[in-house]
C-alpha atoms as a PDB file:
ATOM      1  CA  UNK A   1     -14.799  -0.713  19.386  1.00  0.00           C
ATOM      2  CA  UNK A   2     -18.035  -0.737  17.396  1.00  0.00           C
ATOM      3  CA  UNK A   3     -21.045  -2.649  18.527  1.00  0.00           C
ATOM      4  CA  UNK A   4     -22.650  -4.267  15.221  1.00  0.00           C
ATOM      5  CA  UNK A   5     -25.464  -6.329  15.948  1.00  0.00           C
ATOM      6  CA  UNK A   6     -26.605  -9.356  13.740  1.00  0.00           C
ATOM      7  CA  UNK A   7     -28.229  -7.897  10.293  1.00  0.00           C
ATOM      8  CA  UNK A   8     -30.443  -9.177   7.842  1.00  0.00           C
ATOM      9  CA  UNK A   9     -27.489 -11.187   5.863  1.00  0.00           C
ATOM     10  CA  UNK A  10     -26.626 -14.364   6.530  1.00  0.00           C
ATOM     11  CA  UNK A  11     -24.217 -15.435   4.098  1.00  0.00           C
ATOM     12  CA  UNK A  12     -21.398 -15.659   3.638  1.00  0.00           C
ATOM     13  CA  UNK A  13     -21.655 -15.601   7.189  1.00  0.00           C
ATOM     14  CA  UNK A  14     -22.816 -13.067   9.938  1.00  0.00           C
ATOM     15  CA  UNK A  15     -19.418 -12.039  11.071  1.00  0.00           C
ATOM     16  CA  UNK A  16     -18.040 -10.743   7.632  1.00  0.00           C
ATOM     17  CA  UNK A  17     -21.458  -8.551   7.225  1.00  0.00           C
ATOM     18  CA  UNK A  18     -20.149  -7.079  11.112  1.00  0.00           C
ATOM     19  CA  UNK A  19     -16.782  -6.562   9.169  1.00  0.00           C
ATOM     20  CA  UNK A  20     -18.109  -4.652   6.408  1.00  0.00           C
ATOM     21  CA  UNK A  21     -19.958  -2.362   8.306  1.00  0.00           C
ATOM     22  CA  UNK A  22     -17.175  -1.654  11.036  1.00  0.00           C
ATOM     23  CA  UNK A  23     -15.194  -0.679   7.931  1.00  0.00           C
ATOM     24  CA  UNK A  24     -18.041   1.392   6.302  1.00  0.00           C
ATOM     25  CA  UNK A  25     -19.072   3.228   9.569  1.00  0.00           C
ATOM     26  CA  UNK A  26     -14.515   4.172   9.693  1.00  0.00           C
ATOM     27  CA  UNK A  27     -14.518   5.368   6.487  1.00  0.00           C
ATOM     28  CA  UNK A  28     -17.857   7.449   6.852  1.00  0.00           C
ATOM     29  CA  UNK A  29     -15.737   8.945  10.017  1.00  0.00           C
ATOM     30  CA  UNK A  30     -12.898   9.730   8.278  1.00  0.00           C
ATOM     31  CA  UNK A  31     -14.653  11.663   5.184  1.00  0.00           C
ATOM     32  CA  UNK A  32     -16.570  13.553   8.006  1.00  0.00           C
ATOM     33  CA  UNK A  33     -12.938  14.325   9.754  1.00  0.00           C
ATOM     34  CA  UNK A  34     -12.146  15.765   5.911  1.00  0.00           C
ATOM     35  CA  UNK A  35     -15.198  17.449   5.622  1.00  0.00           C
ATOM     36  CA  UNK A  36     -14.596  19.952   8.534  1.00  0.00           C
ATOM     37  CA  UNK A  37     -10.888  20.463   7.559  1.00  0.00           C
ATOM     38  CA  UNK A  38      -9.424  23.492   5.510  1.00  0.00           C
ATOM     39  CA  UNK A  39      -8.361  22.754   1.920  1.00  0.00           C
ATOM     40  CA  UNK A  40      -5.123  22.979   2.668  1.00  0.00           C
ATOM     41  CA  UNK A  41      -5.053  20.892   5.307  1.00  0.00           C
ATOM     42  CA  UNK A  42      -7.725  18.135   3.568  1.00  0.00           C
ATOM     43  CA  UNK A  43      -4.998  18.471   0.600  1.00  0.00           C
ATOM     44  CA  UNK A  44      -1.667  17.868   3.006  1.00  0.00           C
ATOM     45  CA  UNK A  45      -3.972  14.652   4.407  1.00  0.00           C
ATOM     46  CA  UNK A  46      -4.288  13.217   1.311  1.00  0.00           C
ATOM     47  CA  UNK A  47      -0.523  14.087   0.401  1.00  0.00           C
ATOM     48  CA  UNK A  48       0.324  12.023   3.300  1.00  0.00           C
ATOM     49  CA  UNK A  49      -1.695   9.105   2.119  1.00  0.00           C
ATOM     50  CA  UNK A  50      -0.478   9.189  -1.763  1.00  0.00           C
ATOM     51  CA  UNK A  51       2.697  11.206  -2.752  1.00  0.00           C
ATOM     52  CA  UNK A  52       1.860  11.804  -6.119  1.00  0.00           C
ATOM     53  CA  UNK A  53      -1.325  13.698  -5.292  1.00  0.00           C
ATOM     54  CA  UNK A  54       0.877  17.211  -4.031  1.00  0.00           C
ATOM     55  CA  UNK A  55       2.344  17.103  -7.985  1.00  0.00           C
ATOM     56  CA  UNK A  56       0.490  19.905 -10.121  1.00  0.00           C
ATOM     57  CA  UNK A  57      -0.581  17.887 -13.592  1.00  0.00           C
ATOM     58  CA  UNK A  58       1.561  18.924 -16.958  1.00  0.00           C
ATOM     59  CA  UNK A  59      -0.831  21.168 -19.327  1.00  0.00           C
ATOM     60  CA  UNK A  60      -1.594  19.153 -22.702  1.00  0.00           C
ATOM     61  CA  UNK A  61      -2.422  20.738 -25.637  1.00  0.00           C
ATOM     62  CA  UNK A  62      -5.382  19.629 -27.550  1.00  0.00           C
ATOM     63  CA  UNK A  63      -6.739  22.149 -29.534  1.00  0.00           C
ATOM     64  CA  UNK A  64      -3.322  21.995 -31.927  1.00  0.00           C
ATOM     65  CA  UNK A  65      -4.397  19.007 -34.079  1.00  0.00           C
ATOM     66  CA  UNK A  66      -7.850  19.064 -35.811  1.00  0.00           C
ATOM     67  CA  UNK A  67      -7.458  15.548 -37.623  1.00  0.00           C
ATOM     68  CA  UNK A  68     -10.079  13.091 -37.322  1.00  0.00           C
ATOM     69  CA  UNK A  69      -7.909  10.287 -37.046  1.00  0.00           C
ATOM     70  CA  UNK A  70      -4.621  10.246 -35.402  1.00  0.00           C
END
């Protein structure tokens, strides 16, 4: 549990402000967690999060058409 004091904002209202940075000071964890990882193992992380990332791209070709305007 995170203890977030009162902070300069006021509005909306104090407890959304505490909100935000419980949720900024997770996410600032987890990139540090990533940070100290392997490639490989950073990459297999964010597999697990979103499937399509493990997918190599198709190659596009776009030196074969020279026209201006397709």
């Amino acid at each position: 549990m995170t203890q977030t004091p009162d902070g300069v904002f006021v509005r909306p209202h104090p407890t959304l402000w505490r909100l935000a940075l419980c949720f900024s000071v997770l996410y600032e964890i987890m990139l540090i967690y990533i940070l100290f990882q392997t490639v490989h193992d950073a990459r297999q992380l964010l597999q697990n999060i979103d499937p399509k990332l493990g997918v190599p791209l198709p190659d596009k070709d776009y030196g074969g058409s020279c026209r201006i305007y397709d």
